[in-house]
N, C-alpha and C. Protein backbone atom coordinates (compact mmCIF):
# COMPACT_ATOMS: atom_id res chain seq x y z
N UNK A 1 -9.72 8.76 -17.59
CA UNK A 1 -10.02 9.40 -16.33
C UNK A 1 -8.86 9.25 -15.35
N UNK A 2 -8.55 8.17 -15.15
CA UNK A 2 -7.43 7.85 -14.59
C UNK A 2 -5.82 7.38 -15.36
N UNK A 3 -4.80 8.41 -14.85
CA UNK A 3 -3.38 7.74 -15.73
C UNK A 3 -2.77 7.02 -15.02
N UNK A 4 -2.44 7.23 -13.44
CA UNK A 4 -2.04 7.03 -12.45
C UNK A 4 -2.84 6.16 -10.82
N UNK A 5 -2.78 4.82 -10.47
CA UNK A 5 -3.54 4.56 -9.85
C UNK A 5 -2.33 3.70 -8.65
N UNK A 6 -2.45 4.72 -7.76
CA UNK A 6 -1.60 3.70 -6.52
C UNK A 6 -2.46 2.69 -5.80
N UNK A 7 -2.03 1.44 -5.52
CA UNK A 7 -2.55 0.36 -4.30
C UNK A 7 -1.14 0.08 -3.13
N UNK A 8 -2.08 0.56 -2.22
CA UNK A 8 -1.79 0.33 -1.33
C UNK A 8 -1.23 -1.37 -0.13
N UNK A 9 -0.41 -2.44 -0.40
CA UNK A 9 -0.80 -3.63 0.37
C UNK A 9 -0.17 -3.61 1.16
N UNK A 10 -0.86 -4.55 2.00
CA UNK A 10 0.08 -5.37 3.18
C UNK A 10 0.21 -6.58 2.89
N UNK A 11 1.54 -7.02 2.35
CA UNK A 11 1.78 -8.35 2.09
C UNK A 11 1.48 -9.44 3.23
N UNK A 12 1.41 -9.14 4.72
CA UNK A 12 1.35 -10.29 5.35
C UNK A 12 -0.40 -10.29 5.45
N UNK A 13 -1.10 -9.38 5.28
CA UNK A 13 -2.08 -9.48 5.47
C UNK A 13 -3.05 -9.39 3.96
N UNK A 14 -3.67 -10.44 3.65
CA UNK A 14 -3.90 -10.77 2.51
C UNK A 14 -5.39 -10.10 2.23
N UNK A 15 -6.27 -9.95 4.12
CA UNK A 15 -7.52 -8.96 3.69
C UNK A 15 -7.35 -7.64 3.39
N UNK A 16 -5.70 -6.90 3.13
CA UNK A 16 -5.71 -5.29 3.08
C UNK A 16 -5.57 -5.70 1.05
N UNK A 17 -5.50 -6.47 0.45
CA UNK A 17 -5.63 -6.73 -0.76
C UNK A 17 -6.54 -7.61 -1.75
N UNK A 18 -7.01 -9.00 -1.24
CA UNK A 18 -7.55 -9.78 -1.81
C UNK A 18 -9.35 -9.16 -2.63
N UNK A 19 -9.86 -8.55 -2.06
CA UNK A 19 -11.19 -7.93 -2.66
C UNK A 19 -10.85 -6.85 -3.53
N UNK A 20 -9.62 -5.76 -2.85
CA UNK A 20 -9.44 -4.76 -4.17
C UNK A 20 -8.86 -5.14 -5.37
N UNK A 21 -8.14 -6.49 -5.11
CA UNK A 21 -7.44 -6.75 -5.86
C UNK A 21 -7.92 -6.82 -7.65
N UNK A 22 -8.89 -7.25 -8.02
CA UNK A 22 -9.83 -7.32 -9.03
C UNK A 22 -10.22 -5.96 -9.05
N UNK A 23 -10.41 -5.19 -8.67
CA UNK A 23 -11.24 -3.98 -8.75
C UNK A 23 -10.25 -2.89 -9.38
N UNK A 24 -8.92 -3.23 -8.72
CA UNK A 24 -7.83 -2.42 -9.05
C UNK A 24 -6.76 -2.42 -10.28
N UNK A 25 -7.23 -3.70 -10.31
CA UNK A 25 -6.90 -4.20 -11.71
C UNK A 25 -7.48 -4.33 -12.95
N UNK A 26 -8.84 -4.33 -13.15
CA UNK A 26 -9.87 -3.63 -14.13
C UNK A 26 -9.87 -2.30 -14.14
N UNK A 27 -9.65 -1.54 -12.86
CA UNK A 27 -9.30 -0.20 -13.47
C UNK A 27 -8.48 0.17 -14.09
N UNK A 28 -7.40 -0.51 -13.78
CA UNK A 28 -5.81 -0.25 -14.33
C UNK A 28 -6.09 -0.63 -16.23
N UNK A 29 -6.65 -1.76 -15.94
CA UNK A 29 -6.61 -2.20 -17.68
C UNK A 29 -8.03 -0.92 -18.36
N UNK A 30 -9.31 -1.12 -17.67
CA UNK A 30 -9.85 -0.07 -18.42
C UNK A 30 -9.54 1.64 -18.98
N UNK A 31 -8.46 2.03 -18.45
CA UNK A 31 -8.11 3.20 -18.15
C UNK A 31 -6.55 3.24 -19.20
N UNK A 32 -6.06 2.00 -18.85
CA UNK A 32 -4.72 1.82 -19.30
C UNK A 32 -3.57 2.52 -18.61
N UNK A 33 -3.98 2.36 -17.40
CA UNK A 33 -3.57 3.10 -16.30
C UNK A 33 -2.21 2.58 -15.62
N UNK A 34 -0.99 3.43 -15.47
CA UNK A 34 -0.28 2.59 -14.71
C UNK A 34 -0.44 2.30 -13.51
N UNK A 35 -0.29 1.23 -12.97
CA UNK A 35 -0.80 0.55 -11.40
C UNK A 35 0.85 0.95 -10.58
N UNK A 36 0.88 1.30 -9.60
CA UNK A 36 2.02 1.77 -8.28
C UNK A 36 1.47 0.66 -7.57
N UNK A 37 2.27 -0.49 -7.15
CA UNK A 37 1.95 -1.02 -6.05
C UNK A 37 2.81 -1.00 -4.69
N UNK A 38 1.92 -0.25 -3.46
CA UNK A 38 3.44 0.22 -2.37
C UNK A 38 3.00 -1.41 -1.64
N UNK A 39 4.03 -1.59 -0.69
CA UNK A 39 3.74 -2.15 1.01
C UNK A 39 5.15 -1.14 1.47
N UNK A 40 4.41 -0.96 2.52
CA UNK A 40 5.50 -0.29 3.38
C UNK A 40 6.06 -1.28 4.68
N UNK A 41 7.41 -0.88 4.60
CA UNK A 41 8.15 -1.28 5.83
C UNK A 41 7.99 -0.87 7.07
N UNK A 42 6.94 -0.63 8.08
CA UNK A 42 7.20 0.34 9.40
C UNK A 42 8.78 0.10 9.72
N UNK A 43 9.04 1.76 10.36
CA UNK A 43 10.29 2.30 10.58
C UNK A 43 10.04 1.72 12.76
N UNK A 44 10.79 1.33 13.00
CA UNK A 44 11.02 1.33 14.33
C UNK A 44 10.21 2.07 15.82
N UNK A 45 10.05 3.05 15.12
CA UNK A 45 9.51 4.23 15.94
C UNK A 45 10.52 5.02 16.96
N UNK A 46 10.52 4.74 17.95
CA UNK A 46 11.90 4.82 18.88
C UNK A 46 12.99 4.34 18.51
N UNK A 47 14.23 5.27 18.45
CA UNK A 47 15.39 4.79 18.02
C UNK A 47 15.77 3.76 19.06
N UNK A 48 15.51 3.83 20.46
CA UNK A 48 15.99 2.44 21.43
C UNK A 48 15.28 1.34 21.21
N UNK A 49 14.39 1.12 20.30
CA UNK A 49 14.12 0.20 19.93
C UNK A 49 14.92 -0.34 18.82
N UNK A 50 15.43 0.01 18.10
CA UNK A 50 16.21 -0.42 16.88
C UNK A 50 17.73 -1.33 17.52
N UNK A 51 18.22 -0.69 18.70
CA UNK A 51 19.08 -1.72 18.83
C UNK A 51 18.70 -2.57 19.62
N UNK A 52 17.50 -3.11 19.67
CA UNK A 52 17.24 -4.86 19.71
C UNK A 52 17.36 -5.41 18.16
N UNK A 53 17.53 -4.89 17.23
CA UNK A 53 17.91 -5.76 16.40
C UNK A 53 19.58 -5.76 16.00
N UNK A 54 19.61 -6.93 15.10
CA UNK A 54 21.22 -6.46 14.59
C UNK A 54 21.47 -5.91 13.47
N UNK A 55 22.65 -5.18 13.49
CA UNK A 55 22.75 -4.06 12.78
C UNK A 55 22.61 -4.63 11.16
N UNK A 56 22.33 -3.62 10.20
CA UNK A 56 21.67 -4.16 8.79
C UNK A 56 20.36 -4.60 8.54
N UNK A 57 19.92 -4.91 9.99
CA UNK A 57 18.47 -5.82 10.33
C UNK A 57 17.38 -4.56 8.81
N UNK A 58 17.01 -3.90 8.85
CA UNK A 58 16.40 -3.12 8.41
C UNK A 58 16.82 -3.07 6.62
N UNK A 59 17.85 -3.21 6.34
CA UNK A 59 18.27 -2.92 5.50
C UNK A 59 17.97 -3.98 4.11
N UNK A 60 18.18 -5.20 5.39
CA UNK A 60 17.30 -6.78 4.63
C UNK A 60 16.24 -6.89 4.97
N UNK A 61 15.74 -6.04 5.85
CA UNK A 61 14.17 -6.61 5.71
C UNK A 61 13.49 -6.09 4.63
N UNK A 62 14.23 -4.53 3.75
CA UNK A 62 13.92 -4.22 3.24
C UNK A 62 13.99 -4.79 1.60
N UNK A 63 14.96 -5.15 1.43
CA UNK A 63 15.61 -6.41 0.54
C UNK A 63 14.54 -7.36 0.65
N UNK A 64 14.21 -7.92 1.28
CA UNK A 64 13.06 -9.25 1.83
C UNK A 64 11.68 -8.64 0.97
N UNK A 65 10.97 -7.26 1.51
CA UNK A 65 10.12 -7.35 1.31
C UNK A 65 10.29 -6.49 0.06
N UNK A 66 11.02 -6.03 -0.71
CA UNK A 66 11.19 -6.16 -2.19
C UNK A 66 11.15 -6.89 -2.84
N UNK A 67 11.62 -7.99 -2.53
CA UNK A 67 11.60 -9.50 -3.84
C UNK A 67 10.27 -9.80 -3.03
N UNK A 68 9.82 -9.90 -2.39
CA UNK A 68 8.59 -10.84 -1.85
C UNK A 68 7.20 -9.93 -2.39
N UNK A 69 7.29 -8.24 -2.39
CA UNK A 69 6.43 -7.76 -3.57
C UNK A 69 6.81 -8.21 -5.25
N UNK A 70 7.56 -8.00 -5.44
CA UNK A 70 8.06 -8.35 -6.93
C UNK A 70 7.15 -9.59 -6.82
N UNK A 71 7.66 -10.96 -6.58
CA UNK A 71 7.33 -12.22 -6.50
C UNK A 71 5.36 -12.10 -6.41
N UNK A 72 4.79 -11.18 -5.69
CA UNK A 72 3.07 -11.11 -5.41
C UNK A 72 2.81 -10.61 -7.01
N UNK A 73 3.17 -9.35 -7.20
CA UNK A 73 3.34 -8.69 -8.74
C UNK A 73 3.00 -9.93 -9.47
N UNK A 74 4.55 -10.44 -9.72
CA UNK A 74 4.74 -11.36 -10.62
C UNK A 74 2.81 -12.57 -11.10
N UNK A 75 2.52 -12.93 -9.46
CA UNK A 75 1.63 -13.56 -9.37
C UNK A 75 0.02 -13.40 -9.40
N UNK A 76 0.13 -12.13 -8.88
CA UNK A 76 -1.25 -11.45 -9.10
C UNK A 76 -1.58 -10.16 -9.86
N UNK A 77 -1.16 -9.73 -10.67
CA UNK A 77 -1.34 -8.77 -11.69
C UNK A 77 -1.07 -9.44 -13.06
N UNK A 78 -2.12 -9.24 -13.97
CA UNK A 78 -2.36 -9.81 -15.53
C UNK A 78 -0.90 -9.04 -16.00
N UNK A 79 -0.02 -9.56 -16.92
CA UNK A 79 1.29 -9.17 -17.90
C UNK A 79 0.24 -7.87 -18.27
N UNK A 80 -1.15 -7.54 -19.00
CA UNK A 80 -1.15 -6.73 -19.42
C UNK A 80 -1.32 -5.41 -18.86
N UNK A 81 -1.25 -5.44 -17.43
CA UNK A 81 -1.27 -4.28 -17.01
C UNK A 81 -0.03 -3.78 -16.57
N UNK A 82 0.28 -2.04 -17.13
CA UNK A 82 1.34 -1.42 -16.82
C UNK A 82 1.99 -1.57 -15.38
N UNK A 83 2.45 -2.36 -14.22
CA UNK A 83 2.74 -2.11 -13.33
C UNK A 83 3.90 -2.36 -12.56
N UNK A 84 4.11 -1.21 -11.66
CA UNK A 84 5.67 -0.93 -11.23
C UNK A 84 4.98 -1.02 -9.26
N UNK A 85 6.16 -1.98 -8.94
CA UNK A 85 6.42 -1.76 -7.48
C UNK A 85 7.31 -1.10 -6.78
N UNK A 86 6.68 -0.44 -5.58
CA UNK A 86 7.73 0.29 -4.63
C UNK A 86 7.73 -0.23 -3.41
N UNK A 87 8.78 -0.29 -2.93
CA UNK A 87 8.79 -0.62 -1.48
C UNK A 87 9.11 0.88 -0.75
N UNK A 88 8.66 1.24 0.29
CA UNK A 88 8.77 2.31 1.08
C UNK A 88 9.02 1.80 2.67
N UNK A 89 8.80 2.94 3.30
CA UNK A 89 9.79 2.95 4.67
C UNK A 89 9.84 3.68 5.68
N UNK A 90 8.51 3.82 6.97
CA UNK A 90 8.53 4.51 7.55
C UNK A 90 7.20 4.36 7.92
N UNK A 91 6.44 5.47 8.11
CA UNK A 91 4.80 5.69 8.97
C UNK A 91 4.09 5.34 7.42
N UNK A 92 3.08 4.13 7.93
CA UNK A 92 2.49 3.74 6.54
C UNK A 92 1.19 4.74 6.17
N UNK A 93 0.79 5.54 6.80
CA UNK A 93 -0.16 6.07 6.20
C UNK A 93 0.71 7.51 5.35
N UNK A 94 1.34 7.97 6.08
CA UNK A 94 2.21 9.17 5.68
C UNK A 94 3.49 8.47 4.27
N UNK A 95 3.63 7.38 4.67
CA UNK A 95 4.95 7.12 3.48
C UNK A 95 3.44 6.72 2.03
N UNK A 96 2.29 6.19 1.94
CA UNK A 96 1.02 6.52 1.15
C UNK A 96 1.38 7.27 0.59
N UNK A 97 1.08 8.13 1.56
CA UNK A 97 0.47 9.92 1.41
C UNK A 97 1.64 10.68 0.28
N UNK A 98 2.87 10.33 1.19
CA UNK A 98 4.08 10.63 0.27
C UNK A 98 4.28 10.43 -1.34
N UNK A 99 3.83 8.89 -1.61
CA UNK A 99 4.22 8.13 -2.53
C UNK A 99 3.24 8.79 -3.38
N UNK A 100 2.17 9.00 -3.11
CA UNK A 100 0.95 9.45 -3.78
C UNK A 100 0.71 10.61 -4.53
N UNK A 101 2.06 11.91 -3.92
CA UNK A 101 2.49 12.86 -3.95
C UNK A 101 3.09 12.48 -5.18
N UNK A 102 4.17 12.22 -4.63
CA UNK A 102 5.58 11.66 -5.59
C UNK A 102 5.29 11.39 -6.61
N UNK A 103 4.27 10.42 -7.06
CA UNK A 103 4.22 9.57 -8.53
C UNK A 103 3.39 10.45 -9.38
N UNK A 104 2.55 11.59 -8.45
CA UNK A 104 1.57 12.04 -9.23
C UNK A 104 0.18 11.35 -9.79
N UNK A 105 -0.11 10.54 -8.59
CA UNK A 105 -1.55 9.25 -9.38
C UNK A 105 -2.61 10.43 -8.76
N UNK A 106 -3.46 9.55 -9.48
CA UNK A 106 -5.13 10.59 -9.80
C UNK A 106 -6.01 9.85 -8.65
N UNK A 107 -5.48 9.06 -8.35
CA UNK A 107 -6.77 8.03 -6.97
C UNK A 107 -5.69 7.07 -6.61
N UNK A 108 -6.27 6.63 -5.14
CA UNK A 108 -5.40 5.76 -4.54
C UNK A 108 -6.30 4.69 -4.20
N UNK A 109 -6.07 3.83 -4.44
CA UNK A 109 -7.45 2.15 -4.39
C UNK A 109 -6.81 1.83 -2.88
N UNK A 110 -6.97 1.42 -2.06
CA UNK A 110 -6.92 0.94 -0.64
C UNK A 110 -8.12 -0.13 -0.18
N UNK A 111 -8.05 -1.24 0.30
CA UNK A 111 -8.44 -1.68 1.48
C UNK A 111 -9.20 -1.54 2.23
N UNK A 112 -9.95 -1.74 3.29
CA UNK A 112 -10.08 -1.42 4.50
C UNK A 112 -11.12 -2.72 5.61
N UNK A 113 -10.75 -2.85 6.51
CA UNK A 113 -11.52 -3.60 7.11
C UNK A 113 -12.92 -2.99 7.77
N UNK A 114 -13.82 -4.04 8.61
CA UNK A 114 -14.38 -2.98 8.95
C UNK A 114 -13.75 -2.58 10.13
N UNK A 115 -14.57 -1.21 10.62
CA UNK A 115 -13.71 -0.88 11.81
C UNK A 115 -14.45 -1.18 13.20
N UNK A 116 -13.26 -1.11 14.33
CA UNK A 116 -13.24 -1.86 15.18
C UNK A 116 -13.45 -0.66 16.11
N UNK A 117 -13.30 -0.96 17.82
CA UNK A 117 -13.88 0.11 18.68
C UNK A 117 -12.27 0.65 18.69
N UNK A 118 -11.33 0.27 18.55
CA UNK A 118 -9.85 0.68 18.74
C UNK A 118 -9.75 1.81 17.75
N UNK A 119 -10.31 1.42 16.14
CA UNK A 119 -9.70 2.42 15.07
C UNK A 119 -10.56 3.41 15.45
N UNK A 120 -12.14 3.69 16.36
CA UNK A 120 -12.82 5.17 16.39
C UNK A 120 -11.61 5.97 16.81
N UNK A 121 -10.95 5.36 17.82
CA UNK A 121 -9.73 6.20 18.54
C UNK A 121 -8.54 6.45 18.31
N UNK A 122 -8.03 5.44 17.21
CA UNK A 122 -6.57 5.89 16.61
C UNK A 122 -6.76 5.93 15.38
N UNK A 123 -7.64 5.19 14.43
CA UNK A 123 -7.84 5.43 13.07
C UNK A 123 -6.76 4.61 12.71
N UNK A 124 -7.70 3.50 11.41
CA UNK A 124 -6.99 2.80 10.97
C UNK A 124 -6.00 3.71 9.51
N UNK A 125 -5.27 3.32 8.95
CA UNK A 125 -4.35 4.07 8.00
C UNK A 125 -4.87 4.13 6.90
N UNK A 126 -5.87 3.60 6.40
CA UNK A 126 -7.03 3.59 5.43
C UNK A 126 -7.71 4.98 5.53
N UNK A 127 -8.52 5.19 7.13
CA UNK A 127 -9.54 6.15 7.63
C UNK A 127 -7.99 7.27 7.11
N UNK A 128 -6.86 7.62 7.40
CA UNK A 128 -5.48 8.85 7.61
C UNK A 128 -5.45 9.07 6.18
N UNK A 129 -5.42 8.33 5.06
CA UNK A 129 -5.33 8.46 3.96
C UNK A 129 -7.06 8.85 3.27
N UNK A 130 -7.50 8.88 3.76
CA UNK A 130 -8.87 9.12 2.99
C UNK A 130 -9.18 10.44 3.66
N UNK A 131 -8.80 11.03 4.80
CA UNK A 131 -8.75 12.45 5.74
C UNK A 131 -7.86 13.21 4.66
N UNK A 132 -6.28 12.73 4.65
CA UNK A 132 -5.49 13.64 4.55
C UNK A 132 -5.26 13.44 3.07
N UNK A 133 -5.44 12.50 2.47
CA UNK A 133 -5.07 12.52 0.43
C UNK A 133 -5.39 14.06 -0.19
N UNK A 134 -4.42 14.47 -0.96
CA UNK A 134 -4.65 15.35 -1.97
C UNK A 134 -5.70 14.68 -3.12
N UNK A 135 -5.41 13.19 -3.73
CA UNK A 135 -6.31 12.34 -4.20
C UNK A 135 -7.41 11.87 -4.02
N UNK A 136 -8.05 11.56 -5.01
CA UNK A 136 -9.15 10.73 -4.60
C UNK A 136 -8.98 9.71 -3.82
N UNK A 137 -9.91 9.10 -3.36
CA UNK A 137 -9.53 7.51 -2.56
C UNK A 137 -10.74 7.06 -2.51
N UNK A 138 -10.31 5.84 -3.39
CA UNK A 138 -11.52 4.80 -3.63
C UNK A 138 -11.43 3.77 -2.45
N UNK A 139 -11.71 3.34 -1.80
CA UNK A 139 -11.45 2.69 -0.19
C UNK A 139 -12.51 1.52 -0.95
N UNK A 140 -12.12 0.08 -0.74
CA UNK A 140 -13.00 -1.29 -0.75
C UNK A 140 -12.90 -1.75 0.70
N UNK A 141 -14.20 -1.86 0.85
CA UNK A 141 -14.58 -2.83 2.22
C UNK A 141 -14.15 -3.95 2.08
N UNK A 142 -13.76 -4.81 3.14
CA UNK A 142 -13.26 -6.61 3.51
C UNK A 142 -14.89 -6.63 3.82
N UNK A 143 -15.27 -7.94 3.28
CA UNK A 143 -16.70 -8.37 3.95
C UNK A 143 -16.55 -8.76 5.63
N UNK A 144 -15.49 -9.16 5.76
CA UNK A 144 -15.04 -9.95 7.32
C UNK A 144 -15.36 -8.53 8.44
């Protein structure tokens, strides 16, 4: 049913992964599915914001949070499942959306907390990807 299955994490935040994490990974092995695992880098937003940092700043953070997915990989996905990490770079619901495009996966497993009175009004990136996916999207609740 599935060939292709992207997850979505946030490495600093361990509730946008820890519950799908099992879920996403029995699919991957029942299916024999290859697993995409993104975290995205947010991009700056305003370019006058970027020079508060120093120059390259971006370039290693991106470096950083490549080995520091590799290293989660390494630790939380069984050897037997097919899986490849990406690091991406920019608006995290749209660089998703992108990646999701790109690889050609059949469903995207995501996260989500519950929501708060803030996300009715801006929408968390979970709610943007489950609006705008060409894919399916299997969304797991955080009990918290």
């Amino acid at each position: 049913m599935f060939n292709k299955i992207l997850f979505p994490i946030d490495l600093t935040d361990e509730a946008s992964w820890q519950r799908s994490l099992p879920i996403v990974t029995r699919m991957a092995l029942d299916y024999g599915a290859e697993l995409h695992v993104v975290s995205v880098l947010p991009d700056f937003g305003l370019s006058m914001v970027g020079g508060f940092f120093k120059e390259g700043f971006e370039k290693e953070a991106l470096k950083q949070l490549g080995d520091q997915l590799r290293e989660w990989v390494g630790a939380q996905i069984p050897p037997a499942v097919n899986v490849k990490p990406h690091v991406l770079h920019g608006s995290i619901y749209a660089e998703i959306m992108r990646a999701a495009d790109r690889l050609n996966v059949d469903v995207i497993v995501i996260g989500a907390h519950r929501p708060e009175f803030s996300d009715y009004l801006l929408g968390p990136n979970a709610a943007r990807v489950v609006r705008h996916a060409k894919q399916s999207v299997f969304v797991v609740r955080d009990d918290s």
